[in-house]
N, C-alpha and C. Protein backbone atom coordinates (compact mmCIF):
# COMPACT_ATOMS: atom_id res chain seq x y z
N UNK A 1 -12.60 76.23 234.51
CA UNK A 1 -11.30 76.26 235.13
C UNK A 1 -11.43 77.00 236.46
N UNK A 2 -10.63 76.41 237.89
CA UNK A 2 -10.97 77.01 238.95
C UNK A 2 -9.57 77.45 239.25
N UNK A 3 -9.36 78.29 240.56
CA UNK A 3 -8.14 78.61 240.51
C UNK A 3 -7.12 78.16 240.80
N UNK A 4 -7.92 76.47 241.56
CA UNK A 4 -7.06 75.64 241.79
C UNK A 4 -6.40 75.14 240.66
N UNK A 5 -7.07 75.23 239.27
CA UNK A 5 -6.31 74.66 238.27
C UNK A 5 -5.56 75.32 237.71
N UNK A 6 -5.36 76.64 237.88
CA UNK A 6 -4.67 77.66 236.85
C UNK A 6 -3.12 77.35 237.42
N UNK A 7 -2.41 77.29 236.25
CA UNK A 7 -0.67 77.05 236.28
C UNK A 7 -0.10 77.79 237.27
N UNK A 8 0.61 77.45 238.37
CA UNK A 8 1.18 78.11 239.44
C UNK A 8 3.01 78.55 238.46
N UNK A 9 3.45 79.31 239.83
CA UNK A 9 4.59 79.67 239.28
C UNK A 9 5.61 78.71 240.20
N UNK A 10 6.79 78.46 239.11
CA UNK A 10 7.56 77.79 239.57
C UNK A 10 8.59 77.96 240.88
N UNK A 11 8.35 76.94 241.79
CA UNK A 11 9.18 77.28 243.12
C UNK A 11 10.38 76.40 243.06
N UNK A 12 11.19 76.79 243.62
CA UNK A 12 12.53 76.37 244.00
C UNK A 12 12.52 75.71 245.06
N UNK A 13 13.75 74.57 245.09
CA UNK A 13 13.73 73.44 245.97
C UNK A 13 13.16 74.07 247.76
N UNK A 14 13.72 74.78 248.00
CA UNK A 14 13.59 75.12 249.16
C UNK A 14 12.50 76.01 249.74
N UNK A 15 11.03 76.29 248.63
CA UNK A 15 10.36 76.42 249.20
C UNK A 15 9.55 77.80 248.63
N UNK A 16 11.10 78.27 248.39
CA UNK A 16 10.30 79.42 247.54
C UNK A 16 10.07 80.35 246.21
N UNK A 17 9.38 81.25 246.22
CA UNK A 17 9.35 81.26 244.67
C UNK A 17 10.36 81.95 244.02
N UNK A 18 10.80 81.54 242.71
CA UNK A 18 11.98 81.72 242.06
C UNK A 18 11.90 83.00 241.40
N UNK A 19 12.52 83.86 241.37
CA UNK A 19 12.39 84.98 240.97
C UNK A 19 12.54 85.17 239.27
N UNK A 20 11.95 86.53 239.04
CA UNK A 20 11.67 86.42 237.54
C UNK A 20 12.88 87.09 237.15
N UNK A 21 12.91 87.70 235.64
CA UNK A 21 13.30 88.39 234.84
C UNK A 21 12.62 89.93 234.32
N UNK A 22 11.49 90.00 235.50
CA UNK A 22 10.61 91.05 234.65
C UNK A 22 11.28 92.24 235.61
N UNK A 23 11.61 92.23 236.83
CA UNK A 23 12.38 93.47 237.19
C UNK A 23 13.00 94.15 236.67
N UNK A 24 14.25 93.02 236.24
CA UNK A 24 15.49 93.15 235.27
C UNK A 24 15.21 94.28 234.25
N UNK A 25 14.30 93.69 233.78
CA UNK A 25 14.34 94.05 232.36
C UNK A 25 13.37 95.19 232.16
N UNK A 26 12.48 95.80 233.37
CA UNK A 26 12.15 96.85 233.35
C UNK A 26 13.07 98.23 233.96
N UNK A 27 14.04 97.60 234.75
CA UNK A 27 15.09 98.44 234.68
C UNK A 27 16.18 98.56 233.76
N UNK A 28 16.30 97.50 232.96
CA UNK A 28 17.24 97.76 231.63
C UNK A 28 16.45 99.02 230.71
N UNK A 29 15.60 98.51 230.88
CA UNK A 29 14.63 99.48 229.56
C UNK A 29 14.54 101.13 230.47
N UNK A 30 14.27 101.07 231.09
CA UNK A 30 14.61 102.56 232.04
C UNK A 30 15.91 103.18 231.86
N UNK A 31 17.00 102.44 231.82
CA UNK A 31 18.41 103.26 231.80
C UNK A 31 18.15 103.33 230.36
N UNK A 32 18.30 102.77 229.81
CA UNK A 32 18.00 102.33 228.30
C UNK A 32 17.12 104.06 227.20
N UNK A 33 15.81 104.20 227.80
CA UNK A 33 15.05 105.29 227.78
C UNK A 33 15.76 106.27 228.35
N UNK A 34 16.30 106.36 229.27
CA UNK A 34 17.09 108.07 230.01
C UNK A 34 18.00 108.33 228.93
N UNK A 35 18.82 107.23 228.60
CA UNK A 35 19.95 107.60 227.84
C UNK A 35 19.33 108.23 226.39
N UNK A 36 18.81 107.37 225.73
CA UNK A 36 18.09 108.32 224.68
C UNK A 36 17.54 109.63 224.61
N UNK A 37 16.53 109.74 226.00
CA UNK A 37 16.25 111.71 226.66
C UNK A 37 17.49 112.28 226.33
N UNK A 38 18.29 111.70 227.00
CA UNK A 38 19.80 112.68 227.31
C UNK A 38 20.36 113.02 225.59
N UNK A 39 20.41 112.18 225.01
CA UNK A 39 20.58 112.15 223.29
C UNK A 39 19.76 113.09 222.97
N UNK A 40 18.70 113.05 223.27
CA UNK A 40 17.80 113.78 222.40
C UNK A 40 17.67 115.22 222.84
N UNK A 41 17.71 115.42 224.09
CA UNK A 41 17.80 116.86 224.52
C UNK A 41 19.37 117.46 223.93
N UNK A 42 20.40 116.39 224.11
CA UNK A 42 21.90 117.32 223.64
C UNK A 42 21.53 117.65 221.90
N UNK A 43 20.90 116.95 221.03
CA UNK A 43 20.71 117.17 219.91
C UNK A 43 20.33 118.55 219.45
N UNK A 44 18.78 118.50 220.47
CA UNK A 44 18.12 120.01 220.64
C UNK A 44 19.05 120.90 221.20
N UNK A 45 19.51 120.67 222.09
CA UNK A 45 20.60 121.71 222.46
C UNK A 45 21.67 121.95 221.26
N UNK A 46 21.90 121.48 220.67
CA UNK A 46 23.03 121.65 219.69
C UNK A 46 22.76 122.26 218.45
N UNK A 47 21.33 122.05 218.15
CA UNK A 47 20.59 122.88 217.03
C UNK A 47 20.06 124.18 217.58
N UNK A 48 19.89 124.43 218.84
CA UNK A 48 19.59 125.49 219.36
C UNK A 48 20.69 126.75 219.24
N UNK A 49 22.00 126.28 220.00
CA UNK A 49 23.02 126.92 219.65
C UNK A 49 23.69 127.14 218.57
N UNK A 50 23.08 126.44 217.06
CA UNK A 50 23.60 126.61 215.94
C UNK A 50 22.80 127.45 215.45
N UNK A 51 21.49 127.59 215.55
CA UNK A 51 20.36 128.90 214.87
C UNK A 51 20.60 130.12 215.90
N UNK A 52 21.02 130.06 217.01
CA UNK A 52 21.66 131.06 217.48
C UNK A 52 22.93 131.69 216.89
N UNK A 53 23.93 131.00 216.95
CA UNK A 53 25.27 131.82 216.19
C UNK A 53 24.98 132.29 214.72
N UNK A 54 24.27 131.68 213.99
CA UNK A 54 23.78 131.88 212.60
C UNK A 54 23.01 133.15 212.74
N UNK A 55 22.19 133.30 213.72
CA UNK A 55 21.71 134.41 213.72
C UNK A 55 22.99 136.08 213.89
N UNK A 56 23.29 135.53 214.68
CA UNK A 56 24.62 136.72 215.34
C UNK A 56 25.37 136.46 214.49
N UNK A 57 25.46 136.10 213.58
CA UNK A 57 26.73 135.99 212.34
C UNK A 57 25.63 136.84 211.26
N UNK A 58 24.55 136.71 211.04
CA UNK A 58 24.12 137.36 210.07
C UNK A 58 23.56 138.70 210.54
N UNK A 59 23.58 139.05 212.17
CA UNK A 59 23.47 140.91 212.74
C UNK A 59 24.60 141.10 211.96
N UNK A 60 25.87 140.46 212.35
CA UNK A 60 27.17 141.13 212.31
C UNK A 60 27.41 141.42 211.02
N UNK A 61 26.77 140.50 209.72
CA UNK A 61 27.35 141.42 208.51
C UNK A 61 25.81 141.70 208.29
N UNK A 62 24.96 142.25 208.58
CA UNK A 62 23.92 143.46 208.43
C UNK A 62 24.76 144.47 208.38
N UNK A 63 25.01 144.62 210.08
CA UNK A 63 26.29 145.58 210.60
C UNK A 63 27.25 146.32 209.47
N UNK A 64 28.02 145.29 209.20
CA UNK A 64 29.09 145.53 208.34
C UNK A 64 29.15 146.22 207.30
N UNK A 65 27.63 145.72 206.56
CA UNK A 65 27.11 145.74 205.32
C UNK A 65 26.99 147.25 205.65
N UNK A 66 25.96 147.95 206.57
CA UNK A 66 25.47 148.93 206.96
C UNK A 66 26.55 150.49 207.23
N UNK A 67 27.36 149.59 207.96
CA UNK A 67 29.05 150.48 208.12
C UNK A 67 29.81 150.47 206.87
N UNK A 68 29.85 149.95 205.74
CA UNK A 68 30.47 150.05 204.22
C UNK A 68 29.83 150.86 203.72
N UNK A 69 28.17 150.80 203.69
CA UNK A 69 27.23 151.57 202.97
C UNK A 69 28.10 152.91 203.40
N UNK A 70 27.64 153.36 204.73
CA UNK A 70 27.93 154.62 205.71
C UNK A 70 28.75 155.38 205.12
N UNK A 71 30.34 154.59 204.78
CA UNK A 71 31.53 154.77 204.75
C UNK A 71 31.25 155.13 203.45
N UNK A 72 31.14 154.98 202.49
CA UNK A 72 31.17 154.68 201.05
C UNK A 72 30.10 155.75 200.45
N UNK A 73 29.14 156.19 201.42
CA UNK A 73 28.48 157.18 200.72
C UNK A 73 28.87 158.90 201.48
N UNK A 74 29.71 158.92 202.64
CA UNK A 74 30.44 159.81 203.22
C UNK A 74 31.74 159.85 202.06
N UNK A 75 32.07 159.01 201.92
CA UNK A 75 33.05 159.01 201.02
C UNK A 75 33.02 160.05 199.81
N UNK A 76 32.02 159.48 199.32
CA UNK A 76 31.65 160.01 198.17
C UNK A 76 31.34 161.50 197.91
N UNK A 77 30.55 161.68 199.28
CA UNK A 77 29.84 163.03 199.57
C UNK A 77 31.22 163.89 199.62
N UNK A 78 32.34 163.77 200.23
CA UNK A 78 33.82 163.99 200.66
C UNK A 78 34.27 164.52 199.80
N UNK A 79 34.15 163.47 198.84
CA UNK A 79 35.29 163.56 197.65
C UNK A 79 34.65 164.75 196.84
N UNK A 80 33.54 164.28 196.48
CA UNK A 80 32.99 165.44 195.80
C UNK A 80 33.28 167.29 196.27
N UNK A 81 33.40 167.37 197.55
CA UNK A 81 33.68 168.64 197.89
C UNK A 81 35.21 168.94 197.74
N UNK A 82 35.40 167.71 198.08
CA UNK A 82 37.14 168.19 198.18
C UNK A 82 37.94 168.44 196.90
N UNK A 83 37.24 167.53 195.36
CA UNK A 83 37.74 167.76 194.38
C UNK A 83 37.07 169.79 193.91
N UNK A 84 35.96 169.73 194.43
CA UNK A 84 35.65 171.14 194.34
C UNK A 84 36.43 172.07 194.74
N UNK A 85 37.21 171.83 195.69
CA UNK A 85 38.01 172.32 196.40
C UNK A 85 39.42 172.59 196.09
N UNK A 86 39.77 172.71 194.63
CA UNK A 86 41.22 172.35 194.08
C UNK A 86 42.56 172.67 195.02
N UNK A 87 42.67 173.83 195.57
CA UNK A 87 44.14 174.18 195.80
C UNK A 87 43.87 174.24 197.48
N UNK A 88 42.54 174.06 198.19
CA UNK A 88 42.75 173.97 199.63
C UNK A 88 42.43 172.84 200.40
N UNK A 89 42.30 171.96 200.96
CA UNK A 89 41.79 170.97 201.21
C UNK A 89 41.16 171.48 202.19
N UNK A 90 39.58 171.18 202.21
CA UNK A 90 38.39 171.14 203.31
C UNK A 90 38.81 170.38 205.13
N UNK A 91 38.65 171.37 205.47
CA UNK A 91 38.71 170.89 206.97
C UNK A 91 38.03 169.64 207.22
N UNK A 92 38.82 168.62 208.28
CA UNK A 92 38.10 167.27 208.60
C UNK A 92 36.87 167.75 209.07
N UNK A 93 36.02 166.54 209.01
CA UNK A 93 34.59 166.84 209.39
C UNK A 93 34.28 165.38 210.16
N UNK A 94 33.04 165.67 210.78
CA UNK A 94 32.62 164.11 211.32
C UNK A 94 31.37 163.96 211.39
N UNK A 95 30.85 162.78 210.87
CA UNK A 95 29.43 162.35 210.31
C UNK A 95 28.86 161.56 211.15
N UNK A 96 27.45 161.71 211.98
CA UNK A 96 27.17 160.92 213.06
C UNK A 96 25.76 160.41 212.17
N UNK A 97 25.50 159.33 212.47
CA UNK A 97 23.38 158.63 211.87
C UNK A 97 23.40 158.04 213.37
N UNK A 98 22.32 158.26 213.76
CA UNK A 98 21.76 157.74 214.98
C UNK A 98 21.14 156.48 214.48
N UNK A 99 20.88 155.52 215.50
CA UNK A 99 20.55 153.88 215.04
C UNK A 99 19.06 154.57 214.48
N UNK A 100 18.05 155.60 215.18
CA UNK A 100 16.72 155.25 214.50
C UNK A 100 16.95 155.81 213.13
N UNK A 101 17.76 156.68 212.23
CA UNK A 101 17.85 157.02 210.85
C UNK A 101 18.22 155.57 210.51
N UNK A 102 18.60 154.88 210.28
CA UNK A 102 18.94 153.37 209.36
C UNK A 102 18.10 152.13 210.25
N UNK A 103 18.06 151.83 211.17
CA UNK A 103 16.92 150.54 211.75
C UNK A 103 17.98 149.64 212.44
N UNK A 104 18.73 150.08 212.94
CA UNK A 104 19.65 149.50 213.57
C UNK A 104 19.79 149.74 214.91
N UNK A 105 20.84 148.70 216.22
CA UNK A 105 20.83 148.95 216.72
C UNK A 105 21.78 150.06 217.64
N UNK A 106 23.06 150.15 216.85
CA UNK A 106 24.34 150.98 216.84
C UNK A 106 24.19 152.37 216.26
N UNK A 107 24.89 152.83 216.56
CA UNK A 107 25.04 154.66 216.29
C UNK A 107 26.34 154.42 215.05
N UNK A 108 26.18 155.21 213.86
CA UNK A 108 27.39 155.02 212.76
C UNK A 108 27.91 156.63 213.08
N UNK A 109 29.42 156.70 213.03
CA UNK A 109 30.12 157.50 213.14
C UNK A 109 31.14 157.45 212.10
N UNK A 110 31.27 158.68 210.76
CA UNK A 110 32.41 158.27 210.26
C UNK A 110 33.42 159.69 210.32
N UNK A 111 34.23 159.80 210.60
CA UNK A 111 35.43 160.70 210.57
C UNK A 111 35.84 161.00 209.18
N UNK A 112 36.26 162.52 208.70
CA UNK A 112 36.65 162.12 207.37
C UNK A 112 37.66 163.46 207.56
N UNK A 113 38.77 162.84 206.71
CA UNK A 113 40.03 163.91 207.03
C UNK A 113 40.91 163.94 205.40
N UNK A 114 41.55 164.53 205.07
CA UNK A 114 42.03 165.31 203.84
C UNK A 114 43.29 164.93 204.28
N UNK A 115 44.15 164.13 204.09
CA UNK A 115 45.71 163.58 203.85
C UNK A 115 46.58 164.13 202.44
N UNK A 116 47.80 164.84 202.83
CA UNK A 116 48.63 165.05 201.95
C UNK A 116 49.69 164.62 201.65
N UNK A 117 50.07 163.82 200.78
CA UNK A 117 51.32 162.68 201.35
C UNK A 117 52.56 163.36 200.56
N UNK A 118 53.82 162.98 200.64
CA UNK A 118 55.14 163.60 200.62
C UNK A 118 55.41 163.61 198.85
N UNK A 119 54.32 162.88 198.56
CA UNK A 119 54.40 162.76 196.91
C UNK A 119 53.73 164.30 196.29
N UNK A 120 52.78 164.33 196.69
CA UNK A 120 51.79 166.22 196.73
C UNK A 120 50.51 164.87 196.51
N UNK A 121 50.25 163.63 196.30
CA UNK A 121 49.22 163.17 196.44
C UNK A 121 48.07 163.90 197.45
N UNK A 122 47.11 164.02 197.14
CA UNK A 122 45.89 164.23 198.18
C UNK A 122 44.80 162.99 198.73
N UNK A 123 45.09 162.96 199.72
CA UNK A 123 44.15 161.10 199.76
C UNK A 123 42.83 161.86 200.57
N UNK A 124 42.08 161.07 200.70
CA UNK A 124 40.79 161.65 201.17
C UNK A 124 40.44 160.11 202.33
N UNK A 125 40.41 160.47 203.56
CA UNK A 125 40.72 159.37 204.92
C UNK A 125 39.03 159.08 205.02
N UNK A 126 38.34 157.86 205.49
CA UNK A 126 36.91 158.35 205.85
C UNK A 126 37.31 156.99 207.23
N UNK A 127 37.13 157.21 208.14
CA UNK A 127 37.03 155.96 208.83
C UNK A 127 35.95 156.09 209.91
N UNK A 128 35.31 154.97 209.30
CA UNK A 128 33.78 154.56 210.34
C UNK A 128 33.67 153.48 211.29
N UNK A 129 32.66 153.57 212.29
CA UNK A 129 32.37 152.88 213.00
C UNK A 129 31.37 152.88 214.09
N UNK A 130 30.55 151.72 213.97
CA UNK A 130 29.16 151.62 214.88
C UNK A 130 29.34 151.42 216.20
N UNK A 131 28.53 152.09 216.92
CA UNK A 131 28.81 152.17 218.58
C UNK A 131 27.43 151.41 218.82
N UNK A 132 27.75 150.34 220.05
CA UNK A 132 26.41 150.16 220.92
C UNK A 132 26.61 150.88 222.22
N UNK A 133 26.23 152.17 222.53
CA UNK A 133 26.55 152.79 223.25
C UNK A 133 27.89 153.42 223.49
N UNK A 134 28.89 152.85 224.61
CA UNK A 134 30.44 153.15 224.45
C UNK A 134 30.91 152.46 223.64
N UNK A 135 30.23 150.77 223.33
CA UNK A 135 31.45 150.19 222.84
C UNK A 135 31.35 150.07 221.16
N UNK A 136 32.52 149.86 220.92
CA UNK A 136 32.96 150.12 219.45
C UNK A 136 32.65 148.51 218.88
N UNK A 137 31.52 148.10 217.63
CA UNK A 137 30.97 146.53 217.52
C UNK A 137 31.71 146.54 216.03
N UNK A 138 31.93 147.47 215.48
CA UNK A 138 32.83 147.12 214.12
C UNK A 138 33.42 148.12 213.70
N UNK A 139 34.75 148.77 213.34
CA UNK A 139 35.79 149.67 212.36
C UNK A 139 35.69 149.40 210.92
N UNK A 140 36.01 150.45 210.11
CA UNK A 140 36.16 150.45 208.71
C UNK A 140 36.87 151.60 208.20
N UNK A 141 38.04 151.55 207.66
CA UNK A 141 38.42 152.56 206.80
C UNK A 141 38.62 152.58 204.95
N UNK A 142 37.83 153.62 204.58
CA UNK A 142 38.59 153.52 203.22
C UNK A 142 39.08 154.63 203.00
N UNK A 143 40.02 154.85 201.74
CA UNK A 143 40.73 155.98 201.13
C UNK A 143 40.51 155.99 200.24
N UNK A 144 40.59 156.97 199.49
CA UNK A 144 40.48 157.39 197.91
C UNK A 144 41.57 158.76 197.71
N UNK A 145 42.46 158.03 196.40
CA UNK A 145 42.81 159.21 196.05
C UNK A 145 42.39 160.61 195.15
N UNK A 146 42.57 161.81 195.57
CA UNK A 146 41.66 162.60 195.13
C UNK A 146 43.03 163.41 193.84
N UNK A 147 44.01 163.19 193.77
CA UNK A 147 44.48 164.05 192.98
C UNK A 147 46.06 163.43 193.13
């Protein structure tokens, strides 16, 4: 076979050659491909920002968890003196843990104060809360009545 014999491409009346379909359709397939990138990166993006908030949802009740503990064993420590304490109630006091005593990144602060209510009830106040520096990242109060 010479090259004179090999199948030419088809020309149009006027002379010249008729254009294909292969442009076309390598630019269909191009928009075609971007759009899928674009799919596929918003996907990743969307799983990205979901193992992110999941993460910061599970600091925040570390946190929480960590500030109940705080609260709850000041509490306790509280009560115990204050029931020792029958006929005077113990001056408020205030309980500081620096983040390196627990592995955290916040400072726990709990306040604890001796309430006498109009009944002769004695309540025992403890209210805590973790600082990242100035700012205040979670509150907690509990009470117990002591008598």
């Amino acid at each position: 076979m010479t090259l004179t014999d090999m199948p030419r491409r088809p020309r149009d009346p006027r002379g010249k050659r008729m254009e294909t379909y292969h442009g076309k359709r390598q630019g269909a397939i191009l928009v075609v491909v971007l759009v899928c990138l674009i799919l596929v990166v918003a996907v990743v993006a969307n799983l990205v920002r979901g193992l992110w908030l999941r993460q910061q949802e599970g600091r925040e009740a570390l946190s929480r968890l960590q500030l109940e503990i705080l609260v709850s064993d000041v509490l306790a420590a509280a009560s115990a003196r204050g029931l020792a304490a029958e006929g005077e109630s113990p001056p408020a006091s205030l309980y500081e843990v620096s983040p390196e005593a627990w592995g955290l990144a916040e400072a726990g602060l709990v306040r604890v104060s001796y309430v006498t209510e109009e009944t002769g009830q004695r309540l025992l106040l403890a209210e805590g809360e973790l600082r990242d520096g100035e700012t205040i990242q979670q509150r907690m109060t509990k009470s117990i009545i002591l008598k």
